[in-house]
Protein backbone atom coordinates (compact mmCIF):
# COMPACT_ATOMS: atom_id res chain seq x y z
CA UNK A 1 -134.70 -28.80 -31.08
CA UNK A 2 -137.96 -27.36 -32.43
CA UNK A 3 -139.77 -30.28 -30.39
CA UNK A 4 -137.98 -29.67 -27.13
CA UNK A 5 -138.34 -25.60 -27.23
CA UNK A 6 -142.19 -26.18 -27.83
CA UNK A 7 -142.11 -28.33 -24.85
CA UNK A 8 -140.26 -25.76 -22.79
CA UNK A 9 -142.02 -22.45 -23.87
CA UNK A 10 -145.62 -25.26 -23.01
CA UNK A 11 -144.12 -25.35 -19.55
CA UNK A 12 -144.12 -22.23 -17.09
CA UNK A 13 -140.68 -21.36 -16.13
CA UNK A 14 -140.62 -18.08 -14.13
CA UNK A 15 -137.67 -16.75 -12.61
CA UNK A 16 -137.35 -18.67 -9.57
CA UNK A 17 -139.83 -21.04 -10.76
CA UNK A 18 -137.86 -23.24 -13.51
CA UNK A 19 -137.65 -26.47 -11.61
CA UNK A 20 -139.63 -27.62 -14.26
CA UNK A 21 -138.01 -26.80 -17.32
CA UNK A 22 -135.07 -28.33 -15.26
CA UNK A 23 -136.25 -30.97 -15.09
CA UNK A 24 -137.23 -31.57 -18.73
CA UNK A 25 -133.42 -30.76 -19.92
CA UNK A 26 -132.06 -32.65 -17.26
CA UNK A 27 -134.33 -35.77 -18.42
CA UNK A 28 -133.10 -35.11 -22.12
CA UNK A 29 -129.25 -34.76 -21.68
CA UNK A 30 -129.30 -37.80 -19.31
CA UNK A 31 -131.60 -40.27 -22.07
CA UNK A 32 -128.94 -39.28 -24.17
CA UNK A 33 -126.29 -40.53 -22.35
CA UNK A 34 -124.64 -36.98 -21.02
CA UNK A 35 -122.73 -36.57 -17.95
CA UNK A 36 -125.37 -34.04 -16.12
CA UNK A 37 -124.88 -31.91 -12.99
CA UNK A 38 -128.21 -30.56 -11.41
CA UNK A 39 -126.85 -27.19 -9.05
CA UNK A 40 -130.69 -26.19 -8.13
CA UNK A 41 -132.25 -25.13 -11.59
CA UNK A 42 -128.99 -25.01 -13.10
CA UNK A 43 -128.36 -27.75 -15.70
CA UNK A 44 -125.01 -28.51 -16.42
CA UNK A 45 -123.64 -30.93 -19.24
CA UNK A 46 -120.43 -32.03 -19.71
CA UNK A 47 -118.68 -33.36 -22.92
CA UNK A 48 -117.49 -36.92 -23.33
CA UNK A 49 -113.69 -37.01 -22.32
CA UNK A 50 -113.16 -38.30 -25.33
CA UNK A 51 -114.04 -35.60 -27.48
CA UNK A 52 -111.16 -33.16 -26.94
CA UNK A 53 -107.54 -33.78 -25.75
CA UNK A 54 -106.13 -33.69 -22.07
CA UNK A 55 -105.83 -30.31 -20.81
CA UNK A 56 -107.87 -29.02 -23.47
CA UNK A 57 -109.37 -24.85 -22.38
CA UNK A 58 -112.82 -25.39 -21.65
CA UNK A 59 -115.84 -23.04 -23.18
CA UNK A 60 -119.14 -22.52 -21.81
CA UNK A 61 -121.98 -22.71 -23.84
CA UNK A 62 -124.45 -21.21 -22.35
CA UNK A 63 -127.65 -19.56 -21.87
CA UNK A 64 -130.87 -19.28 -19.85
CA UNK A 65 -134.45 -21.03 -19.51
CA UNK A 66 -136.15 -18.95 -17.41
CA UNK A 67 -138.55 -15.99 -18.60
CA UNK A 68 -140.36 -13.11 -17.40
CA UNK A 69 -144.32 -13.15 -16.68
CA UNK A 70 -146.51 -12.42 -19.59
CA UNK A 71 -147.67 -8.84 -19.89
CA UNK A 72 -150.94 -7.52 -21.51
CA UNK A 73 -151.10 -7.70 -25.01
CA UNK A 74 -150.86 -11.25 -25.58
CA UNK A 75 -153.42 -12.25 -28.88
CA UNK A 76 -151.99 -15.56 -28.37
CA UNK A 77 -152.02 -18.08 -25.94
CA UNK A 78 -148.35 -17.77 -23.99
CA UNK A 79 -147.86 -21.29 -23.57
CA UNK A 80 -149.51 -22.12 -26.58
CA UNK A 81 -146.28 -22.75 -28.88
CA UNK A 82 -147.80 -22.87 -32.05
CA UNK A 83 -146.46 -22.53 -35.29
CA UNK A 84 -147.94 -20.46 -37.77
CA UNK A 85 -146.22 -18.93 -40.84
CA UNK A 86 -143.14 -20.02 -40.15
CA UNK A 87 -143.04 -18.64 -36.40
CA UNK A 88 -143.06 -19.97 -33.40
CA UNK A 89 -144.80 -17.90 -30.58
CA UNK A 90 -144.53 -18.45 -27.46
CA UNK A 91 -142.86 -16.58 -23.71
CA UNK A 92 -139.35 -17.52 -23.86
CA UNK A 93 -139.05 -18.35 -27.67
CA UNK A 94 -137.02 -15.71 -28.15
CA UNK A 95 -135.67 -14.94 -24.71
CA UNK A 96 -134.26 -16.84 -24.82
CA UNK A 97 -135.33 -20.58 -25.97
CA UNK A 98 -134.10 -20.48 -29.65
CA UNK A 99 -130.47 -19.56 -28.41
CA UNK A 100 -130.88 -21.64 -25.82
CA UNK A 101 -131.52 -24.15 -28.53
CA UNK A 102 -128.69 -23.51 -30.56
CA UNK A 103 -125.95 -24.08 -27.46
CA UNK A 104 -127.79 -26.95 -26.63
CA UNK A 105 -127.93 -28.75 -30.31
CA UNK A 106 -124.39 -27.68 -30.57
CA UNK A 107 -122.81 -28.97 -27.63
CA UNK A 108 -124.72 -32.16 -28.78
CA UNK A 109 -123.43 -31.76 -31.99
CA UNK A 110 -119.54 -31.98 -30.95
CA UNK A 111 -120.29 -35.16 -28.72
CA UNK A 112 -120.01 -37.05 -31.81
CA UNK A 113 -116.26 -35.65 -32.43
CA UNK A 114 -113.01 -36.73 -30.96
CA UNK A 115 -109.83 -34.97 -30.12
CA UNK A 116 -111.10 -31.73 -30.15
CA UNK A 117 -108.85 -28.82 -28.79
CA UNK A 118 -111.13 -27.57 -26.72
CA UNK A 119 -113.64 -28.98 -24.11
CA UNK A 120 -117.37 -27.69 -24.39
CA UNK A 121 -119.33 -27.39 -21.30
CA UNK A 122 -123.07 -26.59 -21.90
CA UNK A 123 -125.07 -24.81 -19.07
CA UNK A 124 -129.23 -24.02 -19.14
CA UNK A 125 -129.12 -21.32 -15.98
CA UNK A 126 -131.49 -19.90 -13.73
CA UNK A 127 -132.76 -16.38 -12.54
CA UNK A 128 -131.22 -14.84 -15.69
CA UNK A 129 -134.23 -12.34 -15.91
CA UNK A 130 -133.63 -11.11 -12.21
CA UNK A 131 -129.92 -11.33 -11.82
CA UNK A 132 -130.53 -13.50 -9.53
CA UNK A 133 -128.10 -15.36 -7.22
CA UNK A 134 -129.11 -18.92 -7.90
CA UNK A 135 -128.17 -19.15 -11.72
CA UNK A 136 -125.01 -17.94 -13.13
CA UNK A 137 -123.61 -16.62 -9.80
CA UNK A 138 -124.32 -19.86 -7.93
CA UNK A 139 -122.05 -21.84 -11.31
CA UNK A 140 -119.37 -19.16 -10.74
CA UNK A 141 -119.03 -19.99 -6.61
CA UNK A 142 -119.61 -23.54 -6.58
CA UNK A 143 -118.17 -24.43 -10.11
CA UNK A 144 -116.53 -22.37 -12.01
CA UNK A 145 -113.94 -21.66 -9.39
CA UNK A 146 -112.52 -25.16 -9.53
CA UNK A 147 -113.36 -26.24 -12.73
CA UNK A 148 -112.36 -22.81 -14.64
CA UNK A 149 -113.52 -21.42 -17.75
CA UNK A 150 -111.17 -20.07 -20.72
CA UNK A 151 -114.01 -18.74 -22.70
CA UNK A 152 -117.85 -18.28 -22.33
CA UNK A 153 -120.35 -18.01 -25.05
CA UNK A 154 -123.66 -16.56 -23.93
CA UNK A 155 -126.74 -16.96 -25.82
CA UNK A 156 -128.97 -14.11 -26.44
CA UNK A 157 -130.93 -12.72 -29.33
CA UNK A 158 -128.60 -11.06 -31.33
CA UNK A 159 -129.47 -11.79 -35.03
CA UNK A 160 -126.37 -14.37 -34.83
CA UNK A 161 -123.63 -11.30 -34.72
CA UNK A 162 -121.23 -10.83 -32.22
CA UNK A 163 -121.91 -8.72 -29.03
CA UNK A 164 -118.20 -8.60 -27.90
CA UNK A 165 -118.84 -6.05 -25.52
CA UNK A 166 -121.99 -5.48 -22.72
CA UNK A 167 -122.44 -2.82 -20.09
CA UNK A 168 -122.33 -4.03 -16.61
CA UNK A 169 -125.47 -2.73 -13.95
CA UNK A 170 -125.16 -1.15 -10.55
CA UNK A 171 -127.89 0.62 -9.01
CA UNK A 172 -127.32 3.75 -6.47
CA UNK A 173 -129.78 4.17 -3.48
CA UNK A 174 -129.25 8.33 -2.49
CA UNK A 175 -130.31 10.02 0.39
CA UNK A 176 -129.80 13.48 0.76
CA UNK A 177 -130.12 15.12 4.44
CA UNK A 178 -131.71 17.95 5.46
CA UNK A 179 -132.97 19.39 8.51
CA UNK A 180 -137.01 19.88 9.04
CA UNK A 181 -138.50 23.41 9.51
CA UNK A 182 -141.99 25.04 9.31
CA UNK A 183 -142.03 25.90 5.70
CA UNK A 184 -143.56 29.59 6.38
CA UNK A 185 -140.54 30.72 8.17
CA UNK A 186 -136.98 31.00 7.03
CA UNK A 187 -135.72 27.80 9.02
CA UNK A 188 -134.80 24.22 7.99
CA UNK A 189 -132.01 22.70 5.80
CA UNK A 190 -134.03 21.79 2.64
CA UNK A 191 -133.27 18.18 1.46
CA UNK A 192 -134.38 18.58 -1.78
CA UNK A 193 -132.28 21.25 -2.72
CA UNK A 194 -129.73 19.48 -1.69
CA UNK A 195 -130.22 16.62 -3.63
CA UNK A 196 -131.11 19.00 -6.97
CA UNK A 197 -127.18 19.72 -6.43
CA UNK A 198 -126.34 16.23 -7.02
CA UNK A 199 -129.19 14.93 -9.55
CA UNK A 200 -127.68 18.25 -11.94
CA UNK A 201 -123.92 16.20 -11.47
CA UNK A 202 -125.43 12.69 -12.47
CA UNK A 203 -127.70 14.39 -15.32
CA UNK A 204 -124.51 16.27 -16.49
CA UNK A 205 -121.20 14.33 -15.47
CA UNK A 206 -118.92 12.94 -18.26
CA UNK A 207 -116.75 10.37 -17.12
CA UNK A 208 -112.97 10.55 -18.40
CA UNK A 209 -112.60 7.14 -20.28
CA UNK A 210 -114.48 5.97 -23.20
CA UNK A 211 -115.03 2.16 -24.58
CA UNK A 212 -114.40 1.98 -27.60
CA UNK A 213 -117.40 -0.37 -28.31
CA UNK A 214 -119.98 0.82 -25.79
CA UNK A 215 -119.44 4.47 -25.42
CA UNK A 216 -119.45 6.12 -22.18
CA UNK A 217 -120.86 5.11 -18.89
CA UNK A 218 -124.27 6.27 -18.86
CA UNK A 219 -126.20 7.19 -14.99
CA UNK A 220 -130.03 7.82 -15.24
CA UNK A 221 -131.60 9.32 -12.08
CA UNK A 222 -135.04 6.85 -12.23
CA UNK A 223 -136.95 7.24 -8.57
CA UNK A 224 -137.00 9.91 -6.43
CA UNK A 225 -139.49 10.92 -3.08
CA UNK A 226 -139.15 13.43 -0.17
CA UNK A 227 -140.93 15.19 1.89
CA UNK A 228 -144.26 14.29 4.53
CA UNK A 229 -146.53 17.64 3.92
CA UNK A 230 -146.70 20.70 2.14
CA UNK A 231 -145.77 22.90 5.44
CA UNK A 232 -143.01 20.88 6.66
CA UNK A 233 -139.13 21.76 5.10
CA UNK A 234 -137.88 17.80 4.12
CA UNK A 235 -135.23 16.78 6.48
CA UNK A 236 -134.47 13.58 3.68
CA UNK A 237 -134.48 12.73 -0.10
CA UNK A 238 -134.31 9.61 -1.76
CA UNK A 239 -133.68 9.34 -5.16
CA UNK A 240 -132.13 6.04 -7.05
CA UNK A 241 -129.86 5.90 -9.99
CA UNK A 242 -129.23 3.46 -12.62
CA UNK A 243 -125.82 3.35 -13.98
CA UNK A 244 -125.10 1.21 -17.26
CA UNK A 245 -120.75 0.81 -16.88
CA UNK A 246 -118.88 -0.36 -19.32
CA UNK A 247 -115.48 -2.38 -19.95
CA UNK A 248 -113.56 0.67 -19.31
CA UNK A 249 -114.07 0.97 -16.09
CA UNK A 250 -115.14 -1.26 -12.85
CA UNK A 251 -117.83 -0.89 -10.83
CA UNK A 252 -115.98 0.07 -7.70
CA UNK A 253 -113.85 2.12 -9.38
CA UNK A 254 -117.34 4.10 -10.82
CA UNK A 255 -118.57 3.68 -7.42
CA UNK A 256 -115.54 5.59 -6.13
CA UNK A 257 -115.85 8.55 -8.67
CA UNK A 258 -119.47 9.17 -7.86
CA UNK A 259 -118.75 9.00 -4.28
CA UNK A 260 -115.96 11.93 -4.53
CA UNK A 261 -118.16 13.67 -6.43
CA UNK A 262 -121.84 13.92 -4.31
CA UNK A 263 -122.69 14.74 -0.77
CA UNK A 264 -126.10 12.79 -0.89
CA UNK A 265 -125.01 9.18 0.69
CA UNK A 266 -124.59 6.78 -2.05
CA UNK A 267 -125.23 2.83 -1.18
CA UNK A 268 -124.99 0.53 -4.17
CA UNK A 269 -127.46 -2.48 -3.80
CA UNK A 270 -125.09 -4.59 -5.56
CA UNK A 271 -121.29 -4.85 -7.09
CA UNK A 272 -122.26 -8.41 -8.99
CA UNK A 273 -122.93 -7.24 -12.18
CA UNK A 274 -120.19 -6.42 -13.92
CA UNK A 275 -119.24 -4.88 -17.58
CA UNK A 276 -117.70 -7.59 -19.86
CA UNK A 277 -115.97 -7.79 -22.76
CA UNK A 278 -113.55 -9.77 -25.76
CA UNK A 279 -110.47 -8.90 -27.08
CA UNK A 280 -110.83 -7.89 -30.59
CA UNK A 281 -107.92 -9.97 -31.40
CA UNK A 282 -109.30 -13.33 -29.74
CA UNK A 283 -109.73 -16.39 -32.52
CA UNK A 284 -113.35 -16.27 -32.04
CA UNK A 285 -113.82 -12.62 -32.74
CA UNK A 286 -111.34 -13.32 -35.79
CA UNK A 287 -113.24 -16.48 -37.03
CA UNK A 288 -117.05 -14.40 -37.24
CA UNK A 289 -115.13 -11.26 -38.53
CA UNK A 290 -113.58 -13.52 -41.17
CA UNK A 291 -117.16 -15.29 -41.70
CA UNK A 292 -119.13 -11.83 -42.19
CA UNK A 293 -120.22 -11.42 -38.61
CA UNK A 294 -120.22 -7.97 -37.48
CA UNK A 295 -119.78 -7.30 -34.24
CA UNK A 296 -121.35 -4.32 -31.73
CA UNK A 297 -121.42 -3.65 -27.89
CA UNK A 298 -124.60 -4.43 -25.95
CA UNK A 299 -126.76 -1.95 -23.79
CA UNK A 300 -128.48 -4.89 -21.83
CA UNK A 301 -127.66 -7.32 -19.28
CA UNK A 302 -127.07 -11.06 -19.49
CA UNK A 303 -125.26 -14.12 -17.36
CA UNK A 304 -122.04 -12.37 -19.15
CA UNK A 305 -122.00 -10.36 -15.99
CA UNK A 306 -121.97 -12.67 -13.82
CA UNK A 307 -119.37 -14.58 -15.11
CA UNK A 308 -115.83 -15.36 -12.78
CA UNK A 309 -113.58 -12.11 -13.27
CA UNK A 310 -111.18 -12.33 -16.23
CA UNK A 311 -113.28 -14.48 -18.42
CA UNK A 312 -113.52 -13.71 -21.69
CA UNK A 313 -117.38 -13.66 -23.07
CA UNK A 314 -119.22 -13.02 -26.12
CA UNK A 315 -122.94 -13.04 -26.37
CA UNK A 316 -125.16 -14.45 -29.50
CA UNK A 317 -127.56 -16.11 -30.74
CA UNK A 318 -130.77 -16.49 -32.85
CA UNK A 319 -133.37 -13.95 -32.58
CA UNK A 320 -133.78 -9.98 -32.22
CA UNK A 321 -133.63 -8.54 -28.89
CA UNK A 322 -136.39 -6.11 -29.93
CA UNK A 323 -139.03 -8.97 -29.32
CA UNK A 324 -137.62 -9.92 -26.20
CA UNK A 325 -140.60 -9.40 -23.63
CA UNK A 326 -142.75 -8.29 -26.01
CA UNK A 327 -146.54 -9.41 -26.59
CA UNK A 328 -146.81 -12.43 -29.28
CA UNK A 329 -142.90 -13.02 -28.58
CA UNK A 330 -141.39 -15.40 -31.06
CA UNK A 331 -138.41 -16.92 -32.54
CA UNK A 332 -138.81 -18.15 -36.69
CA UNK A 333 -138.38 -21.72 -37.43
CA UNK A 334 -135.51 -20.79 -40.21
CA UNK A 335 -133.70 -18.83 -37.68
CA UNK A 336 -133.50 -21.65 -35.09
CA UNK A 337 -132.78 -24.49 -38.18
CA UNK A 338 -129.76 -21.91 -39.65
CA UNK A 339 -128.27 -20.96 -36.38
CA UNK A 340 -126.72 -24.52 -35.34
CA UNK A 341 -124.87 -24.62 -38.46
CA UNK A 342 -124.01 -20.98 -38.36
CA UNK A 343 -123.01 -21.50 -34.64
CA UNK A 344 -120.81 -24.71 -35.23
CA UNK A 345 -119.10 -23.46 -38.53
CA UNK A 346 -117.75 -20.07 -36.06
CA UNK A 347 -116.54 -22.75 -33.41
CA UNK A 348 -114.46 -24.57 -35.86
CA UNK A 349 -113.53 -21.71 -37.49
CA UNK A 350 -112.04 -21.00 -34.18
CA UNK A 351 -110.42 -24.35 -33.52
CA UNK A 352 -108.65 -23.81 -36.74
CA UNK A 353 -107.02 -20.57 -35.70
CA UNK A 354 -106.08 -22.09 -32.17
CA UNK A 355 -104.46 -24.94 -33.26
């Protein structure tokens, strides 16, 4: 594994641009004798049908090989992959190649077994950094739907605990109308005081329910312009809002509540990205809890929320999310070595409890 994610982070994979990363896990699963499904820079493996018994549920493992461009900073080279003191540097090493890794040597790991109760499904997607709609949302149209999925296991830096919980996305595109005037005279319908009316609401505005492992649902006004010159009363404002939801709500149903709230016209871009969560009670949640895992609710996005409606997820992996798309990014050698282990002693801790 340490070979194939030095080959990986070696080779530029940009959101959008991971045909040939793609390629390289495609070539690897399929010299190993894997069933393989290419859906564009989607790699998709599938376990031997001998390894777990008919109508077995089926659980994604899963997580991402594209990464974000390189920012300033860098003292190393970004494609360099080298190892030094026990790290290995490199973009995507720890965004995320080493969990990437870990679902990858474990779904290999399980091809050896037979008569599992549960079928493992491993999946290297695309576009993860943009939310795109050719990774994870192009699985759940064209495959997920008729091949569906009783569980989903997204890997993520998370220092190998259990983020049961992670706040969905939507962001709000506000206009406020006004009417223009000559801003020496006493005439026009300021637009920017209107909108002040309805930034105070989203600074202020408590929302009834409360998760009980992400908190509340959290709106941040992040862009705003108006007006064309100093003399002239605005006749429109445009301000945009980010709003982190979580499971206790959906995003329409947010949506709606902001809507009977504002005057300003509110126009989501998107409804895709959705909160998700676990049951606390699931066998997976049981088996880490049981093993010492803690578990915690996540503030940022993944492929979780993009996953078919109703899906139970859980996100982990090797890794901190605090050197995520940061300069010198990398994952330690240990932490990729322990995590397979780590990762396949939860799984059959979970077996265990379902059978």
């Amino acid at each position: 594994m340490i070979d194939l994610l030095r080959q990986l982070i070696a080779t530029p994979s940009f959101s959008r641009e991971e045909h040939t990363t793609a390629d390289i896990l495609e070539n690897y699963l399929h010299h190993r004798g894997i069933r393989v499904t290419r859906i564009g820079n989607n790699v998709v493996a599938y376990s031997s049908p001998d390894t777990f018994c008919e109508g077995a549920p089926r659980v994604l493992l899963n997580s991402h090989h594209d990464t974000v461009r390189p920012g300033h900073g860098w003292s190393k080279d970004p494609f360099g992959a080298v190892i030094e003191d026990g790290r290995l540097y490199g973009l995507g090493s720890n965004d995320a190649g080493g969990a990437l890794m870990m679902m990858l040597g474990t779904f290999l790991h399980y091809q050896s077994m037979r008569d599992l109760p549960v079928e493992f499904v491993f999946a290297a997607t695309a576009e993860e950094e943009v939310s795109g709609t050719q990774g994870m949302d192009l699985l759940a149209r064209e495959l997920w739907n008729t091949h569906p999925l009783s569980l989903a296991l997204v890997g993520e830096p998370t220092a190998m605990q259990l983020a049961v919980a992670e706040k969905g996305l939507m962001v709000l595109d506000c206009v406020a109308h006004g009417r223009t005037g000559h801003a020496a005279r006493d005439e026009g319908d300021n637009a920017i005081q209107k909108a002040m009316i309805d930034l105070e609401w989203f600074a202020g505005y408590q929302f009834e329910k409360t998760s009980s492992v992400l908190g509340n649902v959290k709106m941040t006004v992040t862009q705003i312009q108006s007006g064309s010159q100093h003399n002239v009363v605005p006749d429109r404002c445009e301000f945009v809002v980010d709003v982190r939801i979580t499971d206790a709500y959906t995003n329409a149903e947010v949506l709606d509540i902001i809507r009977s709230h504002v005057t300003c016209d509110v126009t989501p871009r998107s409804l895709r990205l959705q909160p998700s969560s676990i049951p606390a009670e699931h066998p997976l949640v049981q088996a880490g809890i049981a093993l010492g895992m803690s578990t915690y609710g996540s503030p940022t996005l993944s492929d979780q929320s993009l996953l078919p409606e109703g899906v139970p997820s859980l996100k982990i992996g090797p890794g901190h999310s605090s050197r995520s798309h940061t300069p010198d990014e990398w994952i330690g050698v240990d932490e990729l070595a322990e995590s397979i282990p780590n990762f396949t002693n939860l799984l059959d801790a979970m077996m265990r409890r379902m059978q």
